[in-house]
PDB file of N, CA and C in Angstrom:
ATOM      1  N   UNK A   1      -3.210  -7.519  20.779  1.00  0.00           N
ATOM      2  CA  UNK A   1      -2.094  -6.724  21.246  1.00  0.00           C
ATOM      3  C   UNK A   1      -2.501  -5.718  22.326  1.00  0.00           C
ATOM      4  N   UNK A   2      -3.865  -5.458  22.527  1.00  0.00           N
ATOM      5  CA  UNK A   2      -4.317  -4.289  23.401  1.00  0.00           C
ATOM      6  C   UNK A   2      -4.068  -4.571  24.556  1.00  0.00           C
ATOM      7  N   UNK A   3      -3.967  -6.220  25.418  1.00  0.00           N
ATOM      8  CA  UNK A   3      -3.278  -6.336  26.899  1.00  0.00           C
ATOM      9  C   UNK A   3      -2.150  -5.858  27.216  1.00  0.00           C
ATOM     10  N   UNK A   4      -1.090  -5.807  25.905  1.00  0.00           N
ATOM     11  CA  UNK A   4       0.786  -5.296  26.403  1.00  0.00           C
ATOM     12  C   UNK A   4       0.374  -4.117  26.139  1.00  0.00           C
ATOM     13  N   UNK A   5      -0.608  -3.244  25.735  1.00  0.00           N
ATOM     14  CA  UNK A   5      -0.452  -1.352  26.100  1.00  0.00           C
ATOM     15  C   UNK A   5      -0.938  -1.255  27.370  1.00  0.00           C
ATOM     16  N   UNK A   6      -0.285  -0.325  27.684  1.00  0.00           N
ATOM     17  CA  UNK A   6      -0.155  -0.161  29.440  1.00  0.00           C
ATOM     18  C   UNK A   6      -1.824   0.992  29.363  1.00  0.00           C
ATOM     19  N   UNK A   7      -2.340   1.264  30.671  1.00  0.00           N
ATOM     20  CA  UNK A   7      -3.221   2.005  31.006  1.00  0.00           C
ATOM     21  C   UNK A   7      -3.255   3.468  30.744  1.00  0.00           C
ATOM     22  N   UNK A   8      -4.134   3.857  30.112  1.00  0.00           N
ATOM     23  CA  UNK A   8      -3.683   5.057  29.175  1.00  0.00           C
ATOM     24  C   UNK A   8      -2.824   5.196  28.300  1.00  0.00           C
ATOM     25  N   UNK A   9      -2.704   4.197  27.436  1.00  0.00           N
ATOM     26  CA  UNK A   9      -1.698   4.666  26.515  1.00  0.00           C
ATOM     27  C   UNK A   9      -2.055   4.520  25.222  1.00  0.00           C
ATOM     28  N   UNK A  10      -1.480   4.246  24.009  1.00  0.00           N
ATOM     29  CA  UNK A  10      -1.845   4.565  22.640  1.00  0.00           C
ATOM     30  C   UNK A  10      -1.750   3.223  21.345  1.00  0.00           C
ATOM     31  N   UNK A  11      -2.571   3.089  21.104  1.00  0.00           N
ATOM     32  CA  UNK A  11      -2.262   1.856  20.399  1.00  0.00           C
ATOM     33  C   UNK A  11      -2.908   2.297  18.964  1.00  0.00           C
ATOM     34  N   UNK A  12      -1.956   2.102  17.746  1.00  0.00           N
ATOM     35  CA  UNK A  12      -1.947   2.156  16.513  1.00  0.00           C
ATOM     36  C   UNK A  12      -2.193   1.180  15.279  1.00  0.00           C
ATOM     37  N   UNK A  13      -3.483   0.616  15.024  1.00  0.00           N
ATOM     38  CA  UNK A  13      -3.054  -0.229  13.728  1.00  0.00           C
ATOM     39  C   UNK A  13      -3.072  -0.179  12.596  1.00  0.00           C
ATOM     40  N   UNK A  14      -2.664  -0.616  11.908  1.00  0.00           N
ATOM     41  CA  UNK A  14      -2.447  -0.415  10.458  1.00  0.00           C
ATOM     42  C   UNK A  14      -3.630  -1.032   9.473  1.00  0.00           C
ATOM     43  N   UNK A  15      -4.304  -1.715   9.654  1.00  0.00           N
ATOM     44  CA  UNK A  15      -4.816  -2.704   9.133  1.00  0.00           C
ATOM     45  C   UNK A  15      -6.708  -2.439  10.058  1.00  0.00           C
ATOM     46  N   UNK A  16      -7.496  -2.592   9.369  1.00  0.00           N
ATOM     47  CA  UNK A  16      -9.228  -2.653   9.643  1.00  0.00           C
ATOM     48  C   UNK A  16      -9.235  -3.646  10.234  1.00  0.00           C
ATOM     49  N   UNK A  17      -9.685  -4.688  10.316  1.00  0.00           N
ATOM     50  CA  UNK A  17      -9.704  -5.882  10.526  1.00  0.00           C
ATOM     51  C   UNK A  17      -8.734  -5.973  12.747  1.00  0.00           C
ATOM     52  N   UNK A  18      -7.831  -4.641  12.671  1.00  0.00           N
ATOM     53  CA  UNK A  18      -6.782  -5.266  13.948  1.00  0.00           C
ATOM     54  C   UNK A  18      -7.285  -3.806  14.528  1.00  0.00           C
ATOM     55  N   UNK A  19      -8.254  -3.249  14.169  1.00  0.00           N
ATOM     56  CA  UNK A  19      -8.989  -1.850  15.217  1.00  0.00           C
ATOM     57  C   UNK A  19      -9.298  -2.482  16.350  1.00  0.00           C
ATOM     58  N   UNK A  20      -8.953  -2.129  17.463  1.00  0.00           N
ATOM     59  CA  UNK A  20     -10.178  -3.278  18.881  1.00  0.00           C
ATOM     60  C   UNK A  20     -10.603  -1.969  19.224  1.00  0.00           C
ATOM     61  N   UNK A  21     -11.505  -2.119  20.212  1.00  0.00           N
ATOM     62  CA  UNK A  21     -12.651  -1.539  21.250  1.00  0.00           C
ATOM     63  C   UNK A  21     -11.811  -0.577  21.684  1.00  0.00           C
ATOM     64  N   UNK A  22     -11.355   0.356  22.356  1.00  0.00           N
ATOM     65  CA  UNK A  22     -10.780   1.081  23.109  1.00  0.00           C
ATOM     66  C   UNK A  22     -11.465   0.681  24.692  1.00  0.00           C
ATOM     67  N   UNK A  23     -10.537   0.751  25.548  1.00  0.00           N
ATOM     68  CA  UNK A  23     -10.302   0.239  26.862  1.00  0.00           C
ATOM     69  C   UNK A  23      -9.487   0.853  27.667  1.00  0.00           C
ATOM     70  N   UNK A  24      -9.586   0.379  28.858  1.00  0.00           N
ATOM     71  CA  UNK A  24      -8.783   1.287  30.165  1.00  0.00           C
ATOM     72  C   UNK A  24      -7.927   2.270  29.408  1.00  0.00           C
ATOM     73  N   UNK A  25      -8.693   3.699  29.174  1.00  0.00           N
ATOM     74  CA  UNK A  25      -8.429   4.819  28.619  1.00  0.00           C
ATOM     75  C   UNK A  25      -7.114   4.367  27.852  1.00  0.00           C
ATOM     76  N   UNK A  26      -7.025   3.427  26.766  1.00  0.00           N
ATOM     77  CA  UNK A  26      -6.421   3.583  25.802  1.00  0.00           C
ATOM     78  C   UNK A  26      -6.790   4.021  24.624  1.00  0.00           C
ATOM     79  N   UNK A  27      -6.093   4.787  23.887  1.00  0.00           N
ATOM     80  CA  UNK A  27      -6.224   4.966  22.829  1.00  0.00           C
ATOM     81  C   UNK A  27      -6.369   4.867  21.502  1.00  0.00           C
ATOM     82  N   UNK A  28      -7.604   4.312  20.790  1.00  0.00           N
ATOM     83  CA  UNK A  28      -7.544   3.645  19.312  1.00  0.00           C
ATOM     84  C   UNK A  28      -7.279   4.203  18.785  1.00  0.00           C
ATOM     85  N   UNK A  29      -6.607   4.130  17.549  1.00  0.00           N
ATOM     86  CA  UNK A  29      -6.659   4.615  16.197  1.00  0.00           C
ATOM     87  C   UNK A  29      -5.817   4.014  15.267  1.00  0.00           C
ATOM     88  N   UNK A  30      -6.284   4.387  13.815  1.00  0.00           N
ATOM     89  CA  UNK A  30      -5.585   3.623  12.993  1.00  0.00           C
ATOM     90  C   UNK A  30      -5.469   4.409  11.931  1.00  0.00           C
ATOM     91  N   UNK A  31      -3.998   3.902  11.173  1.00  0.00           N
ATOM     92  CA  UNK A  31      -3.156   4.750  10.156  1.00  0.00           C
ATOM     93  C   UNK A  31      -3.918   3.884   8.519  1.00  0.00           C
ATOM     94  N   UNK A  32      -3.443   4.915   7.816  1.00  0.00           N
ATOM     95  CA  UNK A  32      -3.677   4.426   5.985  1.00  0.00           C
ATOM     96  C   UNK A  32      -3.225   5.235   5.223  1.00  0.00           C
ATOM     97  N   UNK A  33      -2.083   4.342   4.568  1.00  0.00           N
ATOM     98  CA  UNK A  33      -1.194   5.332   3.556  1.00  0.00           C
ATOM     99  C   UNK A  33      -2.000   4.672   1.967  1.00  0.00           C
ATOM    100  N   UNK A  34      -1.615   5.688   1.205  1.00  0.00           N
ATOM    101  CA  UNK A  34      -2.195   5.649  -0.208  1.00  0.00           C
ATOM    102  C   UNK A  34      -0.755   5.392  -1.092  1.00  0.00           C
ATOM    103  N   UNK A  35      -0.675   4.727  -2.241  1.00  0.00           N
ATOM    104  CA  UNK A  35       0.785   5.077  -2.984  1.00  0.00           C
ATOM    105  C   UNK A  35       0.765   6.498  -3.363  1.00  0.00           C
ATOM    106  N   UNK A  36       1.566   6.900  -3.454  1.00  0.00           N
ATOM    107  CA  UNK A  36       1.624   7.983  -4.326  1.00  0.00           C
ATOM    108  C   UNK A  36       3.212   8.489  -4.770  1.00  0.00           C
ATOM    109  N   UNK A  37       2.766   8.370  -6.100  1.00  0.00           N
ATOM    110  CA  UNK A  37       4.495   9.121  -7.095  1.00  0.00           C
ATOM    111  C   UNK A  37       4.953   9.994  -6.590  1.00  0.00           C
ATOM    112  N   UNK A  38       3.731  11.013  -6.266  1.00  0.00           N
ATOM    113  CA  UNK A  38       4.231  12.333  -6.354  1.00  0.00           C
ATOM    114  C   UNK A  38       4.886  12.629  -4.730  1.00  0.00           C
ATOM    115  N   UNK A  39       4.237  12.342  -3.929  1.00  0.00           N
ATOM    116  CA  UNK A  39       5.057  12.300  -2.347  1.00  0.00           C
ATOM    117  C   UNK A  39       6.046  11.356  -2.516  1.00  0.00           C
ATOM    118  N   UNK A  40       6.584  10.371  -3.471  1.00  0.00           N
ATOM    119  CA  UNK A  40       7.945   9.837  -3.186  1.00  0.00           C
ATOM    120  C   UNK A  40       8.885  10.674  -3.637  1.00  0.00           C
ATOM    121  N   UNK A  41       8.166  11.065  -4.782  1.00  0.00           N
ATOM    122  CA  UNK A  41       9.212  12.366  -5.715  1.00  0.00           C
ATOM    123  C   UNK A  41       9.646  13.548  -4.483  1.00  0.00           C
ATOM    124  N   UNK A  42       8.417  13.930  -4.070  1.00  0.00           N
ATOM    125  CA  UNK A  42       9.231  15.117  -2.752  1.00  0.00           C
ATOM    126  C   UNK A  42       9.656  14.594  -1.847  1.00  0.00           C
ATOM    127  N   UNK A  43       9.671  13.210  -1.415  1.00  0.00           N
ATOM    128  CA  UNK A  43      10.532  12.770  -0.178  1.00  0.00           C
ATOM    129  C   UNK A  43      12.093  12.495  -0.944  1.00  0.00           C
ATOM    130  N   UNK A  44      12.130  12.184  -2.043  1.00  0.00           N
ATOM    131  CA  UNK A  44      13.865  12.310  -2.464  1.00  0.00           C
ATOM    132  C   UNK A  44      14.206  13.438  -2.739  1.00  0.00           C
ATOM    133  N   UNK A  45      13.443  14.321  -2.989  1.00  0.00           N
ATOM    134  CA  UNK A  45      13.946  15.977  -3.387  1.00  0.00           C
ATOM    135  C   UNK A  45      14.218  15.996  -2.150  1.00  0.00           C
ATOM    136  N   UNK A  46      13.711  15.647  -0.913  1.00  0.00           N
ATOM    137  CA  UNK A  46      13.866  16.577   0.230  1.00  0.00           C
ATOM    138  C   UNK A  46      15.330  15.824   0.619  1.00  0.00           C
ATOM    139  N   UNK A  47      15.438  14.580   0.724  1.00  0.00           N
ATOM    140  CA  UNK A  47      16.628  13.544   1.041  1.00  0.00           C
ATOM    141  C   UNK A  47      17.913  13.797  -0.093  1.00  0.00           C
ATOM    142  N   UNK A  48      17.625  14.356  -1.480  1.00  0.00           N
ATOM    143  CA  UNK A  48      18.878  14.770  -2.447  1.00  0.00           C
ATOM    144  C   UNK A  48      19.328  16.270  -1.636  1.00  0.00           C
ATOM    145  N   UNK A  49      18.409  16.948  -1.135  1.00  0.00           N
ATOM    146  CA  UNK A  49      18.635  18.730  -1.163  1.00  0.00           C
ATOM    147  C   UNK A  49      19.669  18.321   0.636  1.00  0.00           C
ATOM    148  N   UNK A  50      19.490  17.327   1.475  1.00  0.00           N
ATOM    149  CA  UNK A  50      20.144  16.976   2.144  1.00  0.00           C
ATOM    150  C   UNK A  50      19.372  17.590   3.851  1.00  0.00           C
ATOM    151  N   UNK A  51      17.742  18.081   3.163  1.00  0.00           N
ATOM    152  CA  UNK A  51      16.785  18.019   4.253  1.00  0.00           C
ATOM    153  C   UNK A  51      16.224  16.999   5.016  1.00  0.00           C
ATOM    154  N   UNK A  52      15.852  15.717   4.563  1.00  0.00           N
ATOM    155  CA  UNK A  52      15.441  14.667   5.080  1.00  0.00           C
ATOM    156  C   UNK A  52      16.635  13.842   5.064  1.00  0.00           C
ATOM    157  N   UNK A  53      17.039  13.340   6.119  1.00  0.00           N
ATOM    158  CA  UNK A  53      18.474  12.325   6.784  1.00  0.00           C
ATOM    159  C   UNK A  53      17.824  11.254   7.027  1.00  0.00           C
ATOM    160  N   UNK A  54      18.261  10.219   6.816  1.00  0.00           N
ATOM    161  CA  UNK A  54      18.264   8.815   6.912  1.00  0.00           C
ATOM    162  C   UNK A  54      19.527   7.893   7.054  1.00  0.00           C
ATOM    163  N   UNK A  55      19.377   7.027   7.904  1.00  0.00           N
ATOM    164  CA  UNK A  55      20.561   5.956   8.634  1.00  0.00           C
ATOM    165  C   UNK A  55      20.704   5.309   7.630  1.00  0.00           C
ATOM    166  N   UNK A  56      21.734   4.726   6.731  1.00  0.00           N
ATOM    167  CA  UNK A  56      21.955   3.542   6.163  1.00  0.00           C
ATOM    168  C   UNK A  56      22.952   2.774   6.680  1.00  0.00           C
ATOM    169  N   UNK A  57      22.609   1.257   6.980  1.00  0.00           N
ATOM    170  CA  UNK A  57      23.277   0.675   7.692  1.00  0.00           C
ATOM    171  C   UNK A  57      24.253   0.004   6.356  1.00  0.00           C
ATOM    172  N   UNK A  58      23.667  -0.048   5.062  1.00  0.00           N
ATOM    173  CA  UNK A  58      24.664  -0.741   4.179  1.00  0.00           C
ATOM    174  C   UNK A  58      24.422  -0.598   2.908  1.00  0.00           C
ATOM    175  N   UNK A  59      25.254  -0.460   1.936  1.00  0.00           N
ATOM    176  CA  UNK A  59      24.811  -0.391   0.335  1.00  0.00           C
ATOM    177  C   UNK A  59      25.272  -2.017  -0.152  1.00  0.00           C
ATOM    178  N   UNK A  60      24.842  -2.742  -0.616  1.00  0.00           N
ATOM    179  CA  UNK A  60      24.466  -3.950  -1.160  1.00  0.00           C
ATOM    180  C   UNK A  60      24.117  -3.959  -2.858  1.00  0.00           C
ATOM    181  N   UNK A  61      25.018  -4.399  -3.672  1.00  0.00           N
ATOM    182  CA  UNK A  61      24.560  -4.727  -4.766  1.00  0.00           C
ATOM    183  C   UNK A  61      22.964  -5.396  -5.092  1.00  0.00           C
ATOM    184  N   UNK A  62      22.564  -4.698  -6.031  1.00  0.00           N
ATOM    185  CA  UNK A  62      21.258  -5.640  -6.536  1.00  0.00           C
ATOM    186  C   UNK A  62      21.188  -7.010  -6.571  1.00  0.00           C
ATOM    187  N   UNK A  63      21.976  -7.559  -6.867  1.00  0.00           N
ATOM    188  CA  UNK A  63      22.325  -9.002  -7.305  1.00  0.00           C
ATOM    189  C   UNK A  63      22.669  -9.748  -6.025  1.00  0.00           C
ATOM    190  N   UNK A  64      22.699  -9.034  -4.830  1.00  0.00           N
ATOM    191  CA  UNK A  64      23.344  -9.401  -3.107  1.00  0.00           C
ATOM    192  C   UNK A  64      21.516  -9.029  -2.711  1.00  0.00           C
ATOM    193  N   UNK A  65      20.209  -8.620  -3.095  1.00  0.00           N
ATOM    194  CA  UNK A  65      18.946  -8.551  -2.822  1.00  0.00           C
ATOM    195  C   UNK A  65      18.673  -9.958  -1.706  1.00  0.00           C
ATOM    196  N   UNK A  66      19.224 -10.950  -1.904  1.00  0.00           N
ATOM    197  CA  UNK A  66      19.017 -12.654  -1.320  1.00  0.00           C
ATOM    198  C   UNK A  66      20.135 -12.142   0.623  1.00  0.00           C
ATOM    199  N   UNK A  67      20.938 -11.538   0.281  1.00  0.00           N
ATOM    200  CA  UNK A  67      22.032 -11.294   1.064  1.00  0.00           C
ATOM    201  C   UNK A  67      21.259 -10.221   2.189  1.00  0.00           C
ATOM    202  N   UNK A  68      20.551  -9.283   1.325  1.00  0.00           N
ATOM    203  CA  UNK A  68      20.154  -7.716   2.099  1.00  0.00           C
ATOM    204  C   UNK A  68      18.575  -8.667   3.060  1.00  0.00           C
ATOM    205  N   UNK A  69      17.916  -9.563   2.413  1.00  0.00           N
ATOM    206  CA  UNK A  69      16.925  -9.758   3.086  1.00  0.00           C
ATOM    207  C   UNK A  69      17.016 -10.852   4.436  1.00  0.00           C
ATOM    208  N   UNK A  70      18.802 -11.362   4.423  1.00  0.00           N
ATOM    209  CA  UNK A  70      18.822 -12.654   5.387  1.00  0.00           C
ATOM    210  C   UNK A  70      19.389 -11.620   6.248  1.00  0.00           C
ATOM    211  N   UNK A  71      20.191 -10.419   6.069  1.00  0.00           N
ATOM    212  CA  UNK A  71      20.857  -9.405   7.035  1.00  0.00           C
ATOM    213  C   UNK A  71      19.122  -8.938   7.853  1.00  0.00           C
ATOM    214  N   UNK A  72      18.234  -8.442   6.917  1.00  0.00           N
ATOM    215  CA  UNK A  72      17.004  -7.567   7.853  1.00  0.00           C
ATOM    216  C   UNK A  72      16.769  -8.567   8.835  1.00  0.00           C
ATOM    217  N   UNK A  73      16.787  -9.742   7.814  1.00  0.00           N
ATOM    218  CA  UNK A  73      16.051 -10.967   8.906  1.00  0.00           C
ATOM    219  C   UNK A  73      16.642 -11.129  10.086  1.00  0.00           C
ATOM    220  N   UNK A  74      17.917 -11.572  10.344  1.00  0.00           N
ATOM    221  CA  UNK A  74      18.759 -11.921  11.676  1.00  0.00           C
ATOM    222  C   UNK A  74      18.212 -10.171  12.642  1.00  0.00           C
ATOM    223  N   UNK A  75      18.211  -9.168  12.233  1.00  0.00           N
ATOM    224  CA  UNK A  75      18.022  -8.057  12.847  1.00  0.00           C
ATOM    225  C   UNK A  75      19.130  -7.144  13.101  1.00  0.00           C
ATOM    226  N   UNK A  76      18.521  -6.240  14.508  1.00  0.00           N
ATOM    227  CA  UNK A  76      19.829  -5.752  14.818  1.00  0.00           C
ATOM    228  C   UNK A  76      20.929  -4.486  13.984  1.00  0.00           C
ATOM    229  N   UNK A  77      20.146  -4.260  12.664  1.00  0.00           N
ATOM    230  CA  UNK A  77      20.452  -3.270  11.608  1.00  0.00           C
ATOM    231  C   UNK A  77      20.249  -1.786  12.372  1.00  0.00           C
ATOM    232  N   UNK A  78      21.501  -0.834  12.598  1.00  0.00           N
ATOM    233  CA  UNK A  78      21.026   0.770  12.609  1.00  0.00           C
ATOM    234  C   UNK A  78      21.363   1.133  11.576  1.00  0.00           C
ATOM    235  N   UNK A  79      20.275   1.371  11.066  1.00  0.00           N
ATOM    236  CA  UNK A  79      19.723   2.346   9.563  1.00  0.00           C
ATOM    237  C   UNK A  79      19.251   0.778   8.471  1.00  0.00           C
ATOM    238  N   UNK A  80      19.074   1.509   7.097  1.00  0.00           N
ATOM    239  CA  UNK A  80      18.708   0.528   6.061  1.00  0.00           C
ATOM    240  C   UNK A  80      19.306   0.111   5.305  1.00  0.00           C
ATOM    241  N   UNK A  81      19.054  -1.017   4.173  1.00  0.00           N
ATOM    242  CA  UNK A  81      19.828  -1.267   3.744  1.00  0.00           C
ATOM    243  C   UNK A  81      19.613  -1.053   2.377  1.00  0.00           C
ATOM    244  N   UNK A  82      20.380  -0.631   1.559  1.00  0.00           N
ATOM    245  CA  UNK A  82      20.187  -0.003   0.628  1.00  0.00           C
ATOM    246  C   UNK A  82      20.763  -0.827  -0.857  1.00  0.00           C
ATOM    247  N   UNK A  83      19.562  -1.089  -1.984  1.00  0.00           N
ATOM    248  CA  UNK A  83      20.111  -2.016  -3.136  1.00  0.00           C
ATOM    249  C   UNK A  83      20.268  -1.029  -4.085  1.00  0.00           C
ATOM    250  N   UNK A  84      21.753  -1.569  -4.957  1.00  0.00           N
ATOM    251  CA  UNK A  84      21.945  -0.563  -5.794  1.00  0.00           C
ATOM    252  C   UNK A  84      22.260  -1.159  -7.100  1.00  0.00           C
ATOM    253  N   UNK A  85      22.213  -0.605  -8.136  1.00  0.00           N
ATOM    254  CA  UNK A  85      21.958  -1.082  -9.505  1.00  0.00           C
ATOM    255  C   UNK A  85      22.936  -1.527  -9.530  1.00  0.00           C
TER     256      UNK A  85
END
């Protein structure tokens, strides 16, 4: 992927294995998230208290899960889609 970043610019991967060399002053680096309970717990406190906003493009029954994943697929979604019990 490091030929489509333009000259000087920033390239991010997620994954060890997809780090390259850094080149015509681009920028390496790479991200790593951990699970954690306790930061999901404060990202819905912050999203219930009505601090953190998020797009939902649709609420979808649980049982419509087959429905919500052929919608991500085709694309084109502003915001997420959201399964509900």
């Amino acid at each position: 992927m490091l030929p489509a970043v333009r000259d000087g610019g920033a390239y991010v991967a997620v994954t060890e294995p997809s780090t390259p060399a850094a080149e015509r002053g681009i920028a390496v680096g790479r991200v790593a998230v951990e699970p954690s309970a306790a930061g999901l717990a404060a990202l819905l406190a912050e999203l219930a208290a009505g601090r953190l906003v998020t797009r939902i493009a649709a609420r979808l029954p649980l049982a419509e899960a087959a429905e919500a994943h052929r919608r991500q697929d085709r694309g084109g979604l502003r915001g997420k889609l959201v399964l509900i019990p």
